[in-house]
C-alpha atoms as a PDB file:
ATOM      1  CA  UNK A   1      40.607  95.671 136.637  1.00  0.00           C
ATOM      2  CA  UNK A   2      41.305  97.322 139.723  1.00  0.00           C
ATOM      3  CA  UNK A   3      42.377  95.797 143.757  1.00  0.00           C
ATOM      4  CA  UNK A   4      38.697  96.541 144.552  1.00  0.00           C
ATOM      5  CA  UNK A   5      37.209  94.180 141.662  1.00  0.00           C
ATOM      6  CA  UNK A   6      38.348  91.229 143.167  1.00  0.00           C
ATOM      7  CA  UNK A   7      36.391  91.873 146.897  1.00  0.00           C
ATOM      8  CA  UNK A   8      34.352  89.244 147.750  1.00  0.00           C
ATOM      9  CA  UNK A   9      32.159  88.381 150.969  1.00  0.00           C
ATOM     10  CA  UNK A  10      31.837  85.075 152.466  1.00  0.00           C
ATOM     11  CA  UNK A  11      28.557  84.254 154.665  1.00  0.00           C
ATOM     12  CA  UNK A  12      29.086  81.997 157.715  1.00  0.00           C
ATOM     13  CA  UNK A  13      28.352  79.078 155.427  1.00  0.00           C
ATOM     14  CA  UNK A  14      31.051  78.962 153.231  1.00  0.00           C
ATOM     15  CA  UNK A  15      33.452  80.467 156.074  1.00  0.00           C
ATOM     16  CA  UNK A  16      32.614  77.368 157.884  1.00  0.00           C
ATOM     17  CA  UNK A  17      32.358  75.128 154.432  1.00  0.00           C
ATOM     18  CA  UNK A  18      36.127  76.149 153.174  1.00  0.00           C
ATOM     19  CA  UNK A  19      37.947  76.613 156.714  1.00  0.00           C
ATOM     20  CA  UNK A  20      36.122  73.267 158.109  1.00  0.00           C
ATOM     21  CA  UNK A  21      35.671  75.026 161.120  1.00  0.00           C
ATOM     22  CA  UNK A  22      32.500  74.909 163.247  1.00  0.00           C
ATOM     23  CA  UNK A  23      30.130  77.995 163.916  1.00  0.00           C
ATOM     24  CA  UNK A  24      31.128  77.918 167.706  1.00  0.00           C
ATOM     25  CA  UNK A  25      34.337  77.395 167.065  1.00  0.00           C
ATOM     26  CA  UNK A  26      34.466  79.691 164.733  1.00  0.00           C
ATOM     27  CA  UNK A  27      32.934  82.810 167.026  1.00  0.00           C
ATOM     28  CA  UNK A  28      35.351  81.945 170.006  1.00  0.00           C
ATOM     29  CA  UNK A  29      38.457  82.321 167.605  1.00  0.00           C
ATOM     30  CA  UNK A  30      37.103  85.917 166.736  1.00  0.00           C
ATOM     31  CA  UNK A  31      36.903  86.846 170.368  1.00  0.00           C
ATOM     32  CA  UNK A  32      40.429  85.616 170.995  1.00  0.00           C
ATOM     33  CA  UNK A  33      41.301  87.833 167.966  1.00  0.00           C
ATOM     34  CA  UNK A  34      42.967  84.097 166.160  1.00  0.00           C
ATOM     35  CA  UNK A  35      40.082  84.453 163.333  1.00  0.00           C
ATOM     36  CA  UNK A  36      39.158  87.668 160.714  1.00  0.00           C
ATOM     37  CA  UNK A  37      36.273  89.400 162.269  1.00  0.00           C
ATOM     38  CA  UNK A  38      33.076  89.412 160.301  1.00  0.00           C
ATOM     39  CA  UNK A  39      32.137  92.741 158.514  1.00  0.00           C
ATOM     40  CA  UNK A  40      28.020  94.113 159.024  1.00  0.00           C
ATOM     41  CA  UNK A  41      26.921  94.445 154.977  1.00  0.00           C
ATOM     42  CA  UNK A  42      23.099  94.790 156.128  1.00  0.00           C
ATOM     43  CA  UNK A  43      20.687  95.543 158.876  1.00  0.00           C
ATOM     44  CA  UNK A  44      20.353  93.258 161.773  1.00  0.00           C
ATOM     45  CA  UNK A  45      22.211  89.884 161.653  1.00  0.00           C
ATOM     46  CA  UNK A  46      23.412  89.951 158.017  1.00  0.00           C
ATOM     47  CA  UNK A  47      27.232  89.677 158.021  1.00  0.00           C
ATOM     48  CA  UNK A  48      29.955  88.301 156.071  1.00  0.00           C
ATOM     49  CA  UNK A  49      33.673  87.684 156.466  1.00  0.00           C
ATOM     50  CA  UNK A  50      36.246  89.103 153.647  1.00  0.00           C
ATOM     51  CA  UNK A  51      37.408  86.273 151.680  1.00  0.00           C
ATOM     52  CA  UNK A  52      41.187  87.486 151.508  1.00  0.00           C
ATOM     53  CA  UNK A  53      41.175  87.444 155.071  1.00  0.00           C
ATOM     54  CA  UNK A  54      39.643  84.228 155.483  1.00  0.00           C
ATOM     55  CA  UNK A  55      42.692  82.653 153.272  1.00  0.00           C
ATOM     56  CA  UNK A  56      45.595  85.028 154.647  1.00  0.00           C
ATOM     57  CA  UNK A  57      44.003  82.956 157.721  1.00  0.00           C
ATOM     58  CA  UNK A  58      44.632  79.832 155.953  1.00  0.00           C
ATOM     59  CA  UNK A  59      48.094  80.500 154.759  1.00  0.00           C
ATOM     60  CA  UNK A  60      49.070  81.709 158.524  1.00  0.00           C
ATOM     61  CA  UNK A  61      48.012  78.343 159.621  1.00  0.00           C
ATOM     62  CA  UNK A  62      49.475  75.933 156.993  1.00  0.00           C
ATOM     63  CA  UNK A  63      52.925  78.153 157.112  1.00  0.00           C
ATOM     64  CA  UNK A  64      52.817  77.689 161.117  1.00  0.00           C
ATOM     65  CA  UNK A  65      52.315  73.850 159.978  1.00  0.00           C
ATOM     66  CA  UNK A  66      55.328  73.749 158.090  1.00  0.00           C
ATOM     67  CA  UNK A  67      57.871  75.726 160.635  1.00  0.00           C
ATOM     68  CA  UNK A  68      57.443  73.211 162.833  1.00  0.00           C
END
């Protein structure tokens, strides 16, 4: 099994479900460049976030926890 098997998307639901970060807040940390931005996988308004990035994300913030 190859690096590219284990891609997967994450729809604003479950980026919002597993970070427990709001929608709004979510869209303001991707303008500030703090949060992954979101990847276009259709036409119009379908996109999705890559779920590695949305856990580096995590990590960064529980290590930034814990050098305090």
């Amino acid at each position: 099994m190859t690096a590219q098997a284990n891609i997967r998307f994450l729809r604003q639901k479950e980026v919002t479900h597993i970070t427990g970060i709001p929608r709004p807040t979510l869209y303001l940390l991707m303008s500030k460049g703090l949060f992954p931005k979101q990847i276009s996988i259709g036409s119009g308004h379908c996109v999705a976030w890559l779920e590695s990035e949305v856990l580096a994300f995590m990590h960064e913030r529980i290590a930034a926890r814990e050098a305090k």
